[in-house]
C-alpha atoms as a PDB file:
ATOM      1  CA  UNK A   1      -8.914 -17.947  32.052  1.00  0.00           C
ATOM      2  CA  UNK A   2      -7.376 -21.575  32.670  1.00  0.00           C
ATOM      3  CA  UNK A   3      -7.298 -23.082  36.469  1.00  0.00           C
ATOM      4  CA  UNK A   4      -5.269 -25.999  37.979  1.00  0.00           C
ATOM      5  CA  UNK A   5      -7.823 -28.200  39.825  1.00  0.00           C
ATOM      6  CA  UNK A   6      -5.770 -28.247  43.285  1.00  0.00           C
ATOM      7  CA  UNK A   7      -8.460 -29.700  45.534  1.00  0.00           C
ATOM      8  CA  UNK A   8     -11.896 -31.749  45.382  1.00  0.00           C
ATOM      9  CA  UNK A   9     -14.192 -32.010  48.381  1.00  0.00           C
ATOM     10  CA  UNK A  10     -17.657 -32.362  49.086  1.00  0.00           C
ATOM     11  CA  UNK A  11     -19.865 -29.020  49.583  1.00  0.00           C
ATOM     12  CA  UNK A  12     -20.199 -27.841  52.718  1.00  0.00           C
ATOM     13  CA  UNK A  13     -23.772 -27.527  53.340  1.00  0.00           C
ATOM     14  CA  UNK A  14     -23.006 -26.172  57.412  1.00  0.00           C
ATOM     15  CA  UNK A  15     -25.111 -27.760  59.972  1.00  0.00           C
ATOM     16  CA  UNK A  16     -28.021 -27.507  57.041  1.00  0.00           C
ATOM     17  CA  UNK A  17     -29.137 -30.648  55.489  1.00  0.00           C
ATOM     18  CA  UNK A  18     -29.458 -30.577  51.820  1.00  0.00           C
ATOM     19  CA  UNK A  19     -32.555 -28.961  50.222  1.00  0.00           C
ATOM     20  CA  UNK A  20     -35.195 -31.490  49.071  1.00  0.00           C
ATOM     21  CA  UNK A  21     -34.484 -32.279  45.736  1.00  0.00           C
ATOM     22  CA  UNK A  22     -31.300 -30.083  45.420  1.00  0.00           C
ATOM     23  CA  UNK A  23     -28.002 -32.092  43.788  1.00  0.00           C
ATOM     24  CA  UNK A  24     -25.119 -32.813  45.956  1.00  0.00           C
ATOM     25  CA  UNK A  25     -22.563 -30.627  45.174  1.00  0.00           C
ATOM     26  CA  UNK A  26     -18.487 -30.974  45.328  1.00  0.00           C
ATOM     27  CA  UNK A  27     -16.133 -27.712  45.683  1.00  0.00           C
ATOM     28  CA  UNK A  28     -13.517 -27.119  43.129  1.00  0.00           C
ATOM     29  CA  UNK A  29     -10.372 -25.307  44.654  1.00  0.00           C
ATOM     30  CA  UNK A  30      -8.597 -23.930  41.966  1.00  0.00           C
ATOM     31  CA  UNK A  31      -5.120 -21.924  41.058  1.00  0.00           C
ATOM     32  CA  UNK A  32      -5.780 -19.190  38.387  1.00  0.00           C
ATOM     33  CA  UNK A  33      -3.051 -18.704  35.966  1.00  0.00           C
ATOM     34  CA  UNK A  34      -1.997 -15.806  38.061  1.00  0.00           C
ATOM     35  CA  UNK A  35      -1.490 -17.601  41.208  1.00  0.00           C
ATOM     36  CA  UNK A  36      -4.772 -16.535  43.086  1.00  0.00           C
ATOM     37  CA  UNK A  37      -7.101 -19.204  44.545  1.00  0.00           C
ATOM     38  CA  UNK A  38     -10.697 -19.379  44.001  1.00  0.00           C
ATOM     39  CA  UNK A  39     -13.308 -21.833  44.590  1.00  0.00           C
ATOM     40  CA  UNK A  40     -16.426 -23.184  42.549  1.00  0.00           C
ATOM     41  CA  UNK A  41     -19.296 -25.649  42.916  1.00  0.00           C
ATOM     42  CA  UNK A  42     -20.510 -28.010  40.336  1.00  0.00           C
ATOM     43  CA  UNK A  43     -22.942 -30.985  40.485  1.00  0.00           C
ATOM     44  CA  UNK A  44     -21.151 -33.898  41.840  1.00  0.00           C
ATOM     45  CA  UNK A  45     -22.143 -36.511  39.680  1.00  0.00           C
ATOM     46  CA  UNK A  46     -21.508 -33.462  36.751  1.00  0.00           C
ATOM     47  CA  UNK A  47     -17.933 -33.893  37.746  1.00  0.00           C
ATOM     48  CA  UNK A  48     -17.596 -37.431  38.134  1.00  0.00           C
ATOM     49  CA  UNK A  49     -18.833 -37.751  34.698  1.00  0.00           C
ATOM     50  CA  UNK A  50     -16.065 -35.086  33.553  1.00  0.00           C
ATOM     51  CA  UNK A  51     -13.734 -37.410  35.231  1.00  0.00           C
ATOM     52  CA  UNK A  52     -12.289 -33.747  36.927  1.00  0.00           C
ATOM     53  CA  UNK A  53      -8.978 -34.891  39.187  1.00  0.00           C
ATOM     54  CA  UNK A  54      -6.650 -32.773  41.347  1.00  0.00           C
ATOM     55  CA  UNK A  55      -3.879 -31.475  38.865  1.00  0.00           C
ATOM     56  CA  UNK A  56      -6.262 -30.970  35.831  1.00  0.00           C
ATOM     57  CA  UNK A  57      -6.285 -27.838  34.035  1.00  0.00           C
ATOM     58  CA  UNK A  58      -9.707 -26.406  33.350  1.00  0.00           C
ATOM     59  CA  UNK A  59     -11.379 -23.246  31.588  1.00  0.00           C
ATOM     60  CA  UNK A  60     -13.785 -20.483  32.311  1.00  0.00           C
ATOM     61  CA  UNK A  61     -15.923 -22.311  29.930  1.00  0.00           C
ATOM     62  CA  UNK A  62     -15.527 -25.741  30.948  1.00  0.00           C
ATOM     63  CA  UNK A  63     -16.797 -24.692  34.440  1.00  0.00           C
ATOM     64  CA  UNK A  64     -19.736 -22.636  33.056  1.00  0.00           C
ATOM     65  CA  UNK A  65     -20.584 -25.550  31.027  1.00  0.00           C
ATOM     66  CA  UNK A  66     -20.467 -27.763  34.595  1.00  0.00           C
ATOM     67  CA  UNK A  67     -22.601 -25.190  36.549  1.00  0.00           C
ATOM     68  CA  UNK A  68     -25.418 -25.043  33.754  1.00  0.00           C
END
């Protein structure tokens, strides 16, 4: 399935402080194809490198490929 990227923020980690050794993480808010919202996390320097910006399209795949 493709996604619009509509959003970019950091992960919200609650009033937790981020694991030891865990990578920062950003949230992806995205716009599915058929109009329904849904949200992923990737690595955040994974997605600077990707250059990923609001407006983007993005794949199934290309997220997987993110996450891993």
């Amino acid at each position: 399935m493709r996604y619009r990227i509509t959003d970019i923020t950091e992960a919200d980690y609650g009033c937790e402080e981020l694991p030891e050794g865990a990578p920062v993480m950003c949230r992806l808010v995205l716009e599915a194809e058929n109009g329904m919202e849904t949200v992923r996390e990737v690595p955040d320097d994974t997605a600077l490198a990707a250059r990923l910006a609001a407006g983007q399209i993005i794949t199934d795949e290309q997220i997987a490929a993110l996450q891993s």
